[in-house]
C-alpha atoms as a PDB file:
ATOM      1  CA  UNK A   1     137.201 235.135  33.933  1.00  0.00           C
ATOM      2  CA  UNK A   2     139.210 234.571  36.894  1.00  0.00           C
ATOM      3  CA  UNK A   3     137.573 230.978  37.535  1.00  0.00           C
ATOM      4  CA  UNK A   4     138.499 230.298  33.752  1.00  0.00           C
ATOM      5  CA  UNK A   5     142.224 231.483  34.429  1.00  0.00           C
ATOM      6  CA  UNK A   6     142.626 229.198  37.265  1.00  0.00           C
ATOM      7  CA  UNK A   7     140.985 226.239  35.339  1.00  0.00           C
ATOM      8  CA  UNK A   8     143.580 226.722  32.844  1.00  0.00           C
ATOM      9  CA  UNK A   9     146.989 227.258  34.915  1.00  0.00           C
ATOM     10  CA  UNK A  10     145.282 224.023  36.856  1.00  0.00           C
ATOM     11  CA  UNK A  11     144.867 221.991  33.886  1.00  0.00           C
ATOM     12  CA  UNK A  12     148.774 223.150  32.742  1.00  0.00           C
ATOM     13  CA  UNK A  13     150.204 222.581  35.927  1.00  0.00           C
ATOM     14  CA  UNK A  14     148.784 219.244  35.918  1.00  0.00           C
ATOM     15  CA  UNK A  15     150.441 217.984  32.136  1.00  0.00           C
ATOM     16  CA  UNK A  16     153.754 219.190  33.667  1.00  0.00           C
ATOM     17  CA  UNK A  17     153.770 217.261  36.633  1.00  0.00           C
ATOM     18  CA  UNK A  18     152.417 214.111  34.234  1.00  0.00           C
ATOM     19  CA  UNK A  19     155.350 215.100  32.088  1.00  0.00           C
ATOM     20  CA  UNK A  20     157.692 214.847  34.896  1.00  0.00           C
ATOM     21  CA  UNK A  21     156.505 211.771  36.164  1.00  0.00           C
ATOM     22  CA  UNK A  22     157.060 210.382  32.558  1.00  0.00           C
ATOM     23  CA  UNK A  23     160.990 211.676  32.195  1.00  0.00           C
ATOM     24  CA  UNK A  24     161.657 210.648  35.893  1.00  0.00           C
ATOM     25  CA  UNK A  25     160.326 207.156  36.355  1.00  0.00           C
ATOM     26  CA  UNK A  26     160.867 205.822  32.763  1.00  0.00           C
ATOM     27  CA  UNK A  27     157.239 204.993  32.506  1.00  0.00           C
ATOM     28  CA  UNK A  28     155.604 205.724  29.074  1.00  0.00           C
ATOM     29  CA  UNK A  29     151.557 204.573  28.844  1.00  0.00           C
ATOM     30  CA  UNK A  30     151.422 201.768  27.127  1.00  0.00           C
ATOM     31  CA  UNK A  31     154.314 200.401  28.235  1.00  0.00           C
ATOM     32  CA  UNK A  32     154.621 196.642  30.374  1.00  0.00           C
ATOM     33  CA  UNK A  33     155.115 198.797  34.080  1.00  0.00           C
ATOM     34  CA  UNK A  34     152.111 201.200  32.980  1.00  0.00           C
ATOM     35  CA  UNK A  35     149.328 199.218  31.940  1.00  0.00           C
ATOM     36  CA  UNK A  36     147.546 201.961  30.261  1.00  0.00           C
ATOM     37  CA  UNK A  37     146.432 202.706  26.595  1.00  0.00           C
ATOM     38  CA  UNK A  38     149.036 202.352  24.481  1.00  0.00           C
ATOM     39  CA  UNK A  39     150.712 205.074  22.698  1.00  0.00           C
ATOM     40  CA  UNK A  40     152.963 205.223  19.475  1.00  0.00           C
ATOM     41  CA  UNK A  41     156.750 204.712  20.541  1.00  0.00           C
ATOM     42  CA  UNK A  42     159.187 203.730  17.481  1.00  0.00           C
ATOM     43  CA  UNK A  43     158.885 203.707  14.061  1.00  0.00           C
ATOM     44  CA  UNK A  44     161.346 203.551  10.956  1.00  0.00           C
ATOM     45  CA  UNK A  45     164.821 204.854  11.011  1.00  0.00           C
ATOM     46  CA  UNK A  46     167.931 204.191   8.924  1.00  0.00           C
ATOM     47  CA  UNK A  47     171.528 204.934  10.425  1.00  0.00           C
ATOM     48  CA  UNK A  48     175.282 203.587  10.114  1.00  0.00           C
ATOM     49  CA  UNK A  49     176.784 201.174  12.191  1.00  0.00           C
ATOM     50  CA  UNK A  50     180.617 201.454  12.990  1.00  0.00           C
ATOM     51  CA  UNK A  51     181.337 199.436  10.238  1.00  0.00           C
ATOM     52  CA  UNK A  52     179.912 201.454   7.348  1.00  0.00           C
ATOM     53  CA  UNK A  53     176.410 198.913   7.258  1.00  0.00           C
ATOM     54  CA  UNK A  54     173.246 200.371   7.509  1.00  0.00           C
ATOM     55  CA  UNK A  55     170.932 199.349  10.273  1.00  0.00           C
ATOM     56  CA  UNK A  56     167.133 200.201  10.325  1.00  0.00           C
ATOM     57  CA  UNK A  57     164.684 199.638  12.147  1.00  0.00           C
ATOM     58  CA  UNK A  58     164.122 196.033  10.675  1.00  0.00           C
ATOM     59  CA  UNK A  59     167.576 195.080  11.037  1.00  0.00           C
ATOM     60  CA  UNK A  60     166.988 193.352  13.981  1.00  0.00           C
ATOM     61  CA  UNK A  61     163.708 192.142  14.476  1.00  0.00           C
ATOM     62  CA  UNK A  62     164.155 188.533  15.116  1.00  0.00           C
ATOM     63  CA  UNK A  63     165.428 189.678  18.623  1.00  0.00           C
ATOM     64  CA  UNK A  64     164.464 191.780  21.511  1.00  0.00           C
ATOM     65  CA  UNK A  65     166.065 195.132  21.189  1.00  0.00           C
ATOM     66  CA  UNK A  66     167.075 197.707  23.726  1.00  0.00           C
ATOM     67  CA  UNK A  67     167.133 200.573  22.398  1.00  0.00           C
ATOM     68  CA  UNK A  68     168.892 203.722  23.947  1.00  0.00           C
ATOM     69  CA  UNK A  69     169.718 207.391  23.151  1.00  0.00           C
ATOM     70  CA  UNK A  70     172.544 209.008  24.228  1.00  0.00           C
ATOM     71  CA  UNK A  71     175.982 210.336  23.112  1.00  0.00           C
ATOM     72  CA  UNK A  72     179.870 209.610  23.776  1.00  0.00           C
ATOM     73  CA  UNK A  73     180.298 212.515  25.822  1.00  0.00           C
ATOM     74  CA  UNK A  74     177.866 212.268  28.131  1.00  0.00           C
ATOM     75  CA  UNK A  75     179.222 212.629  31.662  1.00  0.00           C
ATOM     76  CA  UNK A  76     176.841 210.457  33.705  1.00  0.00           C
ATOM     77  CA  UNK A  77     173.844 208.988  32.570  1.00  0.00           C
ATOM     78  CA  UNK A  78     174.886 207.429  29.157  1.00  0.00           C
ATOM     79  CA  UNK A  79     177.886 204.694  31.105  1.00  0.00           C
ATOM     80  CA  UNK A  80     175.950 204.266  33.870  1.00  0.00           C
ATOM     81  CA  UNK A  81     173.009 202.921  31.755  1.00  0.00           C
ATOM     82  CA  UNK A  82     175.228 201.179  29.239  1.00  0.00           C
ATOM     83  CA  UNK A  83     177.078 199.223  32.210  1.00  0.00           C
ATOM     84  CA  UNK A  84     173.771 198.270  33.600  1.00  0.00           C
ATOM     85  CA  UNK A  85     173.061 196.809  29.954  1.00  0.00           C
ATOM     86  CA  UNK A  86     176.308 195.029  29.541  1.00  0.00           C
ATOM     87  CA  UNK A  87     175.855 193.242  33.000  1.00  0.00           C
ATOM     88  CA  UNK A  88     172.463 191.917  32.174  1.00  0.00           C
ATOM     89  CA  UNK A  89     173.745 190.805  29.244  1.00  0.00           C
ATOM     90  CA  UNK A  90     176.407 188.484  31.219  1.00  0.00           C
ATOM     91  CA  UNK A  91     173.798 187.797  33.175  1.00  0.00           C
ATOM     92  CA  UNK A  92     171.710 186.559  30.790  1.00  0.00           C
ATOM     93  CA  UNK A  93     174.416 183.910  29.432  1.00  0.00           C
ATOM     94  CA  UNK A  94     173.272 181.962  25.991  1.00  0.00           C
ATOM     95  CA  UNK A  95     169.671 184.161  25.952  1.00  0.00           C
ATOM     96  CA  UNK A  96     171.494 186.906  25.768  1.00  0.00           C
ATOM     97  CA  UNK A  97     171.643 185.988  22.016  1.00  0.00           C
ATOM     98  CA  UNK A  98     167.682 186.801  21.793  1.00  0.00           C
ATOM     99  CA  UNK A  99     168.500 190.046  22.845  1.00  0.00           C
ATOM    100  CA  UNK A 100     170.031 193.360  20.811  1.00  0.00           C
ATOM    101  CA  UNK A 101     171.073 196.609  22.559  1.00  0.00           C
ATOM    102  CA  UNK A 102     171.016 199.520  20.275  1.00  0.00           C
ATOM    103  CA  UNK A 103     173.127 203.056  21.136  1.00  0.00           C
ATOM    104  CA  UNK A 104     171.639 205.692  18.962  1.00  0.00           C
ATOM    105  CA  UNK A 105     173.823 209.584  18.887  1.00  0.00           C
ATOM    106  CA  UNK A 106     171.494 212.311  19.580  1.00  0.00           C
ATOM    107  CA  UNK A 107     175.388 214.188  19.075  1.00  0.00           C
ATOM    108  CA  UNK A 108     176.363 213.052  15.311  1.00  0.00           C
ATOM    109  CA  UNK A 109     178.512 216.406  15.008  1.00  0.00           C
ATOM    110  CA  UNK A 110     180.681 214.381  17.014  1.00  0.00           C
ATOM    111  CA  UNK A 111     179.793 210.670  17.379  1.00  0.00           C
ATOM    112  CA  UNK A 112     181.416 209.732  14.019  1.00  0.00           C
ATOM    113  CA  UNK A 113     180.777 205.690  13.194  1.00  0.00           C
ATOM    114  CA  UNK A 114     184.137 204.868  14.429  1.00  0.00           C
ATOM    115  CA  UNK A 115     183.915 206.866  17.490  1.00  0.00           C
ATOM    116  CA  UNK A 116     180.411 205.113  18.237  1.00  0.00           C
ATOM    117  CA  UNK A 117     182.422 201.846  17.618  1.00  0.00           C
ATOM    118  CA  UNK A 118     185.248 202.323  19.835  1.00  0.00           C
ATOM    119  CA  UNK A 119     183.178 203.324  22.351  1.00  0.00           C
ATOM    120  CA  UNK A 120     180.160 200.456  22.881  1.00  0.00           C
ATOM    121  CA  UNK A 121     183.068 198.377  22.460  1.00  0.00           C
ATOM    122  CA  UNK A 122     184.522 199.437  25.755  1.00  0.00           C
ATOM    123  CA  UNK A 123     181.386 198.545  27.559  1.00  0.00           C
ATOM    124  CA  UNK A 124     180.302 195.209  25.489  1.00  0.00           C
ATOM    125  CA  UNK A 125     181.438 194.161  22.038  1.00  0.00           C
ATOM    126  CA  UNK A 126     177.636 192.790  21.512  1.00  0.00           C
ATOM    127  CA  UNK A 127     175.827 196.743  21.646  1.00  0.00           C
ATOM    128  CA  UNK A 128     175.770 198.224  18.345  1.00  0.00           C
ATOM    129  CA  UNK A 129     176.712 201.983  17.986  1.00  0.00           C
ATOM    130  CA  UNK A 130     174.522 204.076  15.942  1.00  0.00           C
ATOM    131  CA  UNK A 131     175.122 207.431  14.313  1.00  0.00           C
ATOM    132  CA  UNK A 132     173.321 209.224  11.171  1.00  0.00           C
ATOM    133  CA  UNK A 133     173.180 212.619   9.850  1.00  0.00           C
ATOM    134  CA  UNK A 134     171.604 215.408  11.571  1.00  0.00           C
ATOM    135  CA  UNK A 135     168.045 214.804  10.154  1.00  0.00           C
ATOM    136  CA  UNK A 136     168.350 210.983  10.484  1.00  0.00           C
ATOM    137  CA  UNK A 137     169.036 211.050  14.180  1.00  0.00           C
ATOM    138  CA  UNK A 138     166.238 213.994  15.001  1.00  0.00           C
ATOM    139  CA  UNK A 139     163.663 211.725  12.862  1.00  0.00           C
ATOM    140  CA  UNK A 140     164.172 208.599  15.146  1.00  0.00           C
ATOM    141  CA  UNK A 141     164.716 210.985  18.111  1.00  0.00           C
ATOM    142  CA  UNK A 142     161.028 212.204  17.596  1.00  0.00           C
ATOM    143  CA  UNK A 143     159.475 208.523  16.631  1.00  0.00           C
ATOM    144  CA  UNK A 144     160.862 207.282  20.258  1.00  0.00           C
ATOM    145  CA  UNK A 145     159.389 210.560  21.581  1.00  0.00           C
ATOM    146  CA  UNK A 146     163.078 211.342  23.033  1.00  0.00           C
ATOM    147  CA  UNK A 147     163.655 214.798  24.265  1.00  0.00           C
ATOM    148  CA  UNK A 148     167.180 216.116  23.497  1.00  0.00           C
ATOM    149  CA  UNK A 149     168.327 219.583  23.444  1.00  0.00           C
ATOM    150  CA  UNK A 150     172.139 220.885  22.857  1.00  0.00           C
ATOM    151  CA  UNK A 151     173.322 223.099  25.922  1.00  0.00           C
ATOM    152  CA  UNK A 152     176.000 225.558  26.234  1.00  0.00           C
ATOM    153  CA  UNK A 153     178.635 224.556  28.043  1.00  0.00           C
ATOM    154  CA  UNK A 154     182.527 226.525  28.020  1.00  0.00           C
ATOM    155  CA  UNK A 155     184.309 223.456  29.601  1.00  0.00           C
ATOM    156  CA  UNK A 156     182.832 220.926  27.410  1.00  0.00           C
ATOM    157  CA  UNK A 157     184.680 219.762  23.961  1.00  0.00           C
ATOM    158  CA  UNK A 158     183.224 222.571  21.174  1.00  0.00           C
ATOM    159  CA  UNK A 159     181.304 224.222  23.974  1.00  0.00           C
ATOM    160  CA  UNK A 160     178.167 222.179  24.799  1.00  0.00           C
ATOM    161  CA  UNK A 161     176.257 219.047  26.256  1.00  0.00           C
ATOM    162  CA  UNK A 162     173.752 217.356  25.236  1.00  0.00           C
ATOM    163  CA  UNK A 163     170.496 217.285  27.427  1.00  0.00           C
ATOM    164  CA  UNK A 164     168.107 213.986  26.750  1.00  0.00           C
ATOM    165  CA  UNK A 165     166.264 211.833  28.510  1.00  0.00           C
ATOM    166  CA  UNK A 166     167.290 208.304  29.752  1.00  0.00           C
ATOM    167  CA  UNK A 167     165.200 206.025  28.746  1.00  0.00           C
ATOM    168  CA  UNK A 168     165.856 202.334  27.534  1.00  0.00           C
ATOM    169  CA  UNK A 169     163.263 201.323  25.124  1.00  0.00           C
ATOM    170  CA  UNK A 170     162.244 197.172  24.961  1.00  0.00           C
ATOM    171  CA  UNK A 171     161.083 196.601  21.737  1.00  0.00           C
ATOM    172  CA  UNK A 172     159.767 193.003  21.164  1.00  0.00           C
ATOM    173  CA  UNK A 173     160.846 190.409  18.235  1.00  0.00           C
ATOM    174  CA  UNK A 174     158.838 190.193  15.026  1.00  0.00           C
ATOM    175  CA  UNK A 175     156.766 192.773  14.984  1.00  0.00           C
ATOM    176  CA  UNK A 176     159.149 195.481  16.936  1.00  0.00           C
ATOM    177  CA  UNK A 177     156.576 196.454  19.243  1.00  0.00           C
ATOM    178  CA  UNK A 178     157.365 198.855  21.915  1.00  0.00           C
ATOM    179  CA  UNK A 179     156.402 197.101  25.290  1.00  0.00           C
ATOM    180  CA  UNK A 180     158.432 198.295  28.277  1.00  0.00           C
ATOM    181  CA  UNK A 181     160.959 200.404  29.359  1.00  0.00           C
ATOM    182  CA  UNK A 182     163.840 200.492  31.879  1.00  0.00           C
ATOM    183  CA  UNK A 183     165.931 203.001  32.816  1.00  0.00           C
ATOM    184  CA  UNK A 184     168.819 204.611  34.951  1.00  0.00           C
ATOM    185  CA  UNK A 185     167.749 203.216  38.181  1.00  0.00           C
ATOM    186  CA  UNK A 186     166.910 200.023  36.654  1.00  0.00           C
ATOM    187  CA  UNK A 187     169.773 197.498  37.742  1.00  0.00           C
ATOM    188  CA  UNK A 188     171.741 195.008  35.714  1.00  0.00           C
ATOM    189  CA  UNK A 189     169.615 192.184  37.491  1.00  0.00           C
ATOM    190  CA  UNK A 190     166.470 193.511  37.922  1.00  0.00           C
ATOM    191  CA  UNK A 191     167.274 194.221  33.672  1.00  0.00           C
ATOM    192  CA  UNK A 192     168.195 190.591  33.136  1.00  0.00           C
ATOM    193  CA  UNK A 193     165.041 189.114  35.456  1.00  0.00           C
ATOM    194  CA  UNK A 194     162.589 191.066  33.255  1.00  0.00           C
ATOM    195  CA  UNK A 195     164.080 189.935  29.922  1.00  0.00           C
ATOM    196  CA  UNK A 196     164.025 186.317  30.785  1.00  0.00           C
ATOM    197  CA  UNK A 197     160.404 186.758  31.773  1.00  0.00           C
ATOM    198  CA  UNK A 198     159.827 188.402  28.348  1.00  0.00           C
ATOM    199  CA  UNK A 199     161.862 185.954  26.406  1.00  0.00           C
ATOM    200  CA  UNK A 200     159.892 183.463  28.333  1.00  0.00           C
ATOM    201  CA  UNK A 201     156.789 184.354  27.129  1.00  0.00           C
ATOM    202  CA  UNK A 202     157.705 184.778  24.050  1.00  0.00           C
END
């Protein structure tokens, strides 16, 4: 019995770590860093752009899309990774037209479409700001396997933050096939080097 016990608390400690590994370096299976059987990441979604339009999932599929989950209020993380995406778009010069950087809310309580617009504006005019409804944003939330959880928080605006992982999702043209990720630590060059090898090969 004990043996058994131990088997099991081994075996559990084990998909933790792998689950840490996962949140921390950015690297799903399947994806272009990992090189291991692929896995599911993506899948059909419908949600307002600043304007009013809706944008799915199909919307842009004759480019590469970056796709990112975050929210306006997000102290760290969120700029930080939507800076890095607006340099290697600069860097990128006239490809960067092959390329479309997506900002989903996981906070539409408060990301309203014209919030969402002013704000990717401030970074780059070219990243589109996404928000939905409540159900909308957990549905694409759970096809890009994003974790996101709403945290209490007294000094925040309405009392809370909004815990999610950072993850960039590279989703290629045509077929909008997930193929690599980037994330936090992932700098605006290294970003731009690895798109022009995609767009390349393309």
């Amino acid at each position: 019995m004990k043996a058994t016990r131990n088997l099991l608390i081994g075996i559990l400690a084990f998909l933790v770590l792998a689950g840490v590994l996962v949140f921390v370096s950015g690297i799903w299976p399947g994806s272009e860093e990992g090189g291991v059987a692929s896995i599911a990441i993506g899948g059909p979604f419908s949600l307002e752009a600043p304007d009013g339009t809706t944008v799915t999932d199909k919307t842009y599929r004759n480019q590469w899309q970056l796709i990112y989950f975050g929210y306006t209020l997000c102290p760290d993380a969120c700029p930080t990774t939507l800076n890095a995406i607006a340099g290697a778009l600069q860097q990128l010069g006239p490809l960067a037209n092959k390329v479309q950087p997506i900002f989903i809310s996981i906070d539409p309580a408060r990301d309203t479409p014209k919030v969402m617009g002013q704000y990717v504006k401030a970074f780059d005019p070219r990243i589109v700001g996404l928000t939905g409804s409540p159900d909308a944003i957990d549905s694409a939330a759970r096809a890009f396997r994003v974790y996101v959880a709403k945290v209490p928080d007294k000094e925040a605006p309405n009392g809370y933050l909004m815990d999610h992982s950072s993850v960039i999702y590279v989703m290629r043209p045509g077929d909008g096939h997930f193929v690599a990720t980037f994330t936090t630590d992932t700098s605006s060059g290294e970003m731009a080097e690895r798109l022009k090898k995609f767009i390349a090969n393309s």
